[in-house]
Every structure is written in C-alpha cells, then in structure tokens.
Protein backbone atom coordinates (compact mmCIF):
# COMPACT_ATOMS: atom_id res chain seq x y z
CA UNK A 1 18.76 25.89 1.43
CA UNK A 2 21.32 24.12 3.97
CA UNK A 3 22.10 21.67 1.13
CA UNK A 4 22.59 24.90 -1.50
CA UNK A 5 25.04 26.19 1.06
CA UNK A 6 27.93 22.91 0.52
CA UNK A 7 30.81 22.44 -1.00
CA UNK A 8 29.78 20.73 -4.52
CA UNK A 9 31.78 17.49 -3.16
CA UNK A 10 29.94 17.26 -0.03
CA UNK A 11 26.75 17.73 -1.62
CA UNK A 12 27.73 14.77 -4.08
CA UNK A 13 28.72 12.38 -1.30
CA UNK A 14 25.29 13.32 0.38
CA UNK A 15 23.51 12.64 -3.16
CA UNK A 16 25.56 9.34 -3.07
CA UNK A 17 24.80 8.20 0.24
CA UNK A 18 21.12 9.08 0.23
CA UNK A 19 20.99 5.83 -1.97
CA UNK A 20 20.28 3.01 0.53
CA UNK A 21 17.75 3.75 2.82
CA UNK A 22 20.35 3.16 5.51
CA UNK A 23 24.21 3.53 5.86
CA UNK A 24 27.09 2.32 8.20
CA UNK A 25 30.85 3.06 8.03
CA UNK A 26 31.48 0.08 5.63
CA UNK A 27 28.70 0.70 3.17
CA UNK A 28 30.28 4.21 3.06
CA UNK A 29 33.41 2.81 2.10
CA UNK A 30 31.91 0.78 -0.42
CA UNK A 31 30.23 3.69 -2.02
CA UNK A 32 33.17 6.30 -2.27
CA UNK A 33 35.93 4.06 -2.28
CA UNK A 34 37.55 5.61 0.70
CA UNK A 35 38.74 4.03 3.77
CA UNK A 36 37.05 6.90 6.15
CA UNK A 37 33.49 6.23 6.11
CA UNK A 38 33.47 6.75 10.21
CA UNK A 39 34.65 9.91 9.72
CA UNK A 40 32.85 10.57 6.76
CA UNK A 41 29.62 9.84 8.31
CA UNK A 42 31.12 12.42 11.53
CA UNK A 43 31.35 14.76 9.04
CA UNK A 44 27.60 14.68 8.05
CA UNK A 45 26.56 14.79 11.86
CA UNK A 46 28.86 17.77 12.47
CA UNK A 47 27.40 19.94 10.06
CA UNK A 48 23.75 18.71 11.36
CA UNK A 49 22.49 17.44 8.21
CA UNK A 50 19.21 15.37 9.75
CA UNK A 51 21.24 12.11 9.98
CA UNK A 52 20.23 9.75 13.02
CA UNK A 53 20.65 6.72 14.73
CA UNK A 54 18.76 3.29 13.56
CA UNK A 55 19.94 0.83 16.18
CA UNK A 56 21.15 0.95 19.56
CA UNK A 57 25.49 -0.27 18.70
CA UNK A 58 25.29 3.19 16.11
CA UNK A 59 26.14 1.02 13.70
CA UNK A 60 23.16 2.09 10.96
CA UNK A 61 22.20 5.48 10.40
CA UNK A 62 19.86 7.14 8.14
CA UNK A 63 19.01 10.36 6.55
CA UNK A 64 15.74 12.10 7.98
CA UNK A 65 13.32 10.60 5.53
CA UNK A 66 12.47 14.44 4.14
CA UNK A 67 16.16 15.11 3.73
CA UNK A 68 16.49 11.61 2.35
CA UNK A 69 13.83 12.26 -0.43
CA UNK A 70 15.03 15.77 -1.17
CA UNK A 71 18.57 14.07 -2.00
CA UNK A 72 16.93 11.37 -3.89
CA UNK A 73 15.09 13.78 -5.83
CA UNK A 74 18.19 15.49 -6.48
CA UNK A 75 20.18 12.64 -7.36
CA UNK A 76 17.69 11.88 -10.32
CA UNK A 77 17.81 15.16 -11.38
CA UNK A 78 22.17 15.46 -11.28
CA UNK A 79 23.07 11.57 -12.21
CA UNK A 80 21.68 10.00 -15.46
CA UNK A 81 19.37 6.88 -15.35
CA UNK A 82 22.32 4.12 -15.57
CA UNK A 83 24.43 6.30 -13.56
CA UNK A 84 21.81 5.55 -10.80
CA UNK A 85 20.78 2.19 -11.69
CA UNK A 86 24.88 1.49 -11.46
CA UNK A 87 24.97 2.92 -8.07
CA UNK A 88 22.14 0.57 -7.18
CA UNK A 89 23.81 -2.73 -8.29
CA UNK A 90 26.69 -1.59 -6.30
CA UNK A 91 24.57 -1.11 -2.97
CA UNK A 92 22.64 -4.56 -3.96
CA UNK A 93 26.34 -6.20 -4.40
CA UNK A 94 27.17 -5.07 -1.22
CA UNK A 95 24.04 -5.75 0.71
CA UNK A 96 24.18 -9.63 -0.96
CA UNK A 97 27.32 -10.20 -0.07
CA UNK A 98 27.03 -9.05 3.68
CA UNK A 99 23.75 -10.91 4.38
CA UNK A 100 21.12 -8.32 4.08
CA UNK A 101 19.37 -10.15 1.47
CA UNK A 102 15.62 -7.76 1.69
CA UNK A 103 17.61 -4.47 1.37
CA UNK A 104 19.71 -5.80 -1.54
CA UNK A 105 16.27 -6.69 -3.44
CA UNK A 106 15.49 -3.84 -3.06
CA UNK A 107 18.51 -2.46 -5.06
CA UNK A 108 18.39 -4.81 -7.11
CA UNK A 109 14.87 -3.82 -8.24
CA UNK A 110 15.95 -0.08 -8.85
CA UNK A 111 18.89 -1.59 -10.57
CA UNK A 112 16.55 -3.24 -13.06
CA UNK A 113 18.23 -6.21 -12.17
CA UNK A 114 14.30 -7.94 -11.47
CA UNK A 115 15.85 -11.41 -12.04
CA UNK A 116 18.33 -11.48 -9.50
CA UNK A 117 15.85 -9.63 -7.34
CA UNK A 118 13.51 -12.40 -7.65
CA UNK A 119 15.89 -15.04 -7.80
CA UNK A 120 17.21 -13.44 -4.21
CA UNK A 121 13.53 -13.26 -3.00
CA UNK A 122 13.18 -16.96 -4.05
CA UNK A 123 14.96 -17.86 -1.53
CA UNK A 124 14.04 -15.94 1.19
CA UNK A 125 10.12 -15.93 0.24
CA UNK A 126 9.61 -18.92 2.42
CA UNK A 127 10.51 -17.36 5.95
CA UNK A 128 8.38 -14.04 4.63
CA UNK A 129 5.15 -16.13 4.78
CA UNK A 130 6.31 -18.05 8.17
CA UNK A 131 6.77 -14.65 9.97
CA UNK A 132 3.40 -13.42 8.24
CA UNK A 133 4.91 -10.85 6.56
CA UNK A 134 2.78 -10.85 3.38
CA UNK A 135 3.04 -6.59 3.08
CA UNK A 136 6.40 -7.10 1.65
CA UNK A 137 6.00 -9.80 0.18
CA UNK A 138 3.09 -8.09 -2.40
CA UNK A 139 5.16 -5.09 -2.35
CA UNK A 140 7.76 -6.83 -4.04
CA UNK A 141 5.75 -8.72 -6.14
CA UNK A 142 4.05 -5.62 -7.52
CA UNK A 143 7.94 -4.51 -8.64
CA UNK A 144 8.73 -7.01 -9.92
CA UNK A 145 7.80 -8.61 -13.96
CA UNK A 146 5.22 -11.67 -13.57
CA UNK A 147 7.69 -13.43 -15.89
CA UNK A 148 10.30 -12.77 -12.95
CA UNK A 149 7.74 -13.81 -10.05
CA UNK A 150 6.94 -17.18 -12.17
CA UNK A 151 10.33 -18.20 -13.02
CA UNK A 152 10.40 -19.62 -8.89
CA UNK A 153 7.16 -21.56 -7.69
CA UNK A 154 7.92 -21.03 -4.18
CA UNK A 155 7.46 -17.27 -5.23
CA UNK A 156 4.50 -17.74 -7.12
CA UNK A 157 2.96 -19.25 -4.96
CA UNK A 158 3.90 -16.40 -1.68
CA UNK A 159 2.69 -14.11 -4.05
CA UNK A 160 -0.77 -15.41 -4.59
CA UNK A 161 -1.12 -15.69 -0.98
CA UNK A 162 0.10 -12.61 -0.10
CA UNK A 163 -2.47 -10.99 -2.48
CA UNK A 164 -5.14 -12.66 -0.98
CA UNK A 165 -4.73 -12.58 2.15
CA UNK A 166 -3.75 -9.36 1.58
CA UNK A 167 -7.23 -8.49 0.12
CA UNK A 168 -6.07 -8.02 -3.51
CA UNK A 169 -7.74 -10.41 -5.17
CA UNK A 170 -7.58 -8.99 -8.69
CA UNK A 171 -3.87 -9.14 -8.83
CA UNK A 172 -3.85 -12.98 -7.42
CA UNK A 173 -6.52 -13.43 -10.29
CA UNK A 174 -4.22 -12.35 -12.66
CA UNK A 175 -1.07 -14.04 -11.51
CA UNK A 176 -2.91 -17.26 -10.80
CA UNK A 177 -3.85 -16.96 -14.39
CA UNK A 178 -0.50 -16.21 -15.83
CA UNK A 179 0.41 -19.46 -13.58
CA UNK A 180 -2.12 -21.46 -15.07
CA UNK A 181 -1.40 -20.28 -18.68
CA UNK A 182 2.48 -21.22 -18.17
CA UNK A 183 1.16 -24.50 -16.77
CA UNK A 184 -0.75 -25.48 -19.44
C-alpha cells in the first residue's frame, strides 16, 4: 500500500535501488546517474520507507529485507529480463571496481555473467576456505555452471571441500567426477 501511494519516479528509483542488497551514496550515484545520492537516500528515510543502517560510519544502508523482496518482486514484474540482468552488471561493475569483490559475484551471477563470477571467485576462493567460510563458498558453487567452477582448479578444488565438509557429498561426487572426466 505505502509503495502504491508514490510518485511513479520514486517508486522506480526504489525498484532500482532495491537491486544490491545494500546501498551507500556512491552506489546511488552509480545507479541513477545523479550526483545526489545523499540526498536521495534522505529522501527514502524521510518518507519512512523501512530503510536502515548496516554499519556504524552510516555509510551502507539497506532496505528492510520484506520491503526489499516486495521491490524485487516488483522489479521483475515492471523491468524485462535483460533490463535486470543490465542493471546487475552495472552493480557488479561497480562493486569490482571498488573492492567488494563477494557482492559483485553476486551480481555478476544474476547478470548471467557466471564466467566473470567465477573467474572473480577464483581469486578470492583461497581466503574463503582460510576463514572457514565453506557456506558461501557451496552457495556459489551451486550458482554457478560446473564448466564455470572447473575452468579454475583453485575453485574446484574449494568447491569439493566445501561440499564435503559441508555434508553434501552427492554434489562433491558429481563435481569430483566432472573433474576427473576433464582430467582424463
């Protein structure tokens, strides 16, 4: 209802900047090309549309994750399929180029753009298994092609032991035997 209720602009600059999980003043400059994305994001806490602090500087906010999927849910319904998936690349580019490599896989992956999210997790894989974090490494693996995943050892390899360690077993099983099969 509160979303019915705004101006059709608004409404698409909420669609648009439901997109990344999280937002600051620069990615919201990035997105609509404006130079106000402090005020912008003012704008959205004025009118009290469920948008809160993620760390302590105020830098990050977010969308309350029920507001959030509404507006996603929305957005698929209002953009076409490469209209989002070009939205995407443009929050991965973003993300890359500032340093936030595991937020622009993700992007990358809802871009379609598996290689480069692979080729991005490639290189970051490494310090995923050192700080045990195995969850996302399988949840990545599970978006992305097993052609992708095999195209970087190092990946392959995080993969499998994600999986296991992880308890999934039959999906190591399979990619150990893709991994054998492009071996051989």
């Amino acid at each position: 209802e509160a979303f019915d209720q705004l101006a059709p602009a608004f409404g698409t600059l909420l669609l648009e900047l439901a997109i990344p999980e999280k937002i600051s003043p620069a990615l919201v400059e990035h997105i609509t090309g404006e130079p106000r994305g402090a005020e912008r994001l003012m704008e959205i806490e004025r009118a009290g549309l469920f948008l809160a602090q993620v760390d302590l500087e105020g830098t990050w906010l977010r969308f309350h994750n029920l507001f959030r999927q509404f507006l996603l849910v929305r957005a698929a319904q209002l953009f076409s399929p490469e209209d989002l998936r070009r939205r995407h690349r443009g929050v991965a580019a973003w993300y890359a180029d500032k340093g936030f490599r595991e937020e622009a896989i993700h992007h990358w992956i809802e871009a379609g753009e598996t290689d480069r999210a692979a080729d991005l997790l490639a290189e970051i894989v490494d310090a995923l298994v050192a700080q045990e974090r195995l969850g996302l490494i399988e949840a990545y693996a599970d978006r992305l092609p097993a052609e992708a995943v095999l195209q970087h050892e190092n990946l392959a390899h995080a993969a499998i032991i994600a999986y296991s360690f992880r308890r999934a077993f039959d999906k190591a099983d399979r990619l150990l035997q893709r991994h054998r099969s492009q071996l051989e």
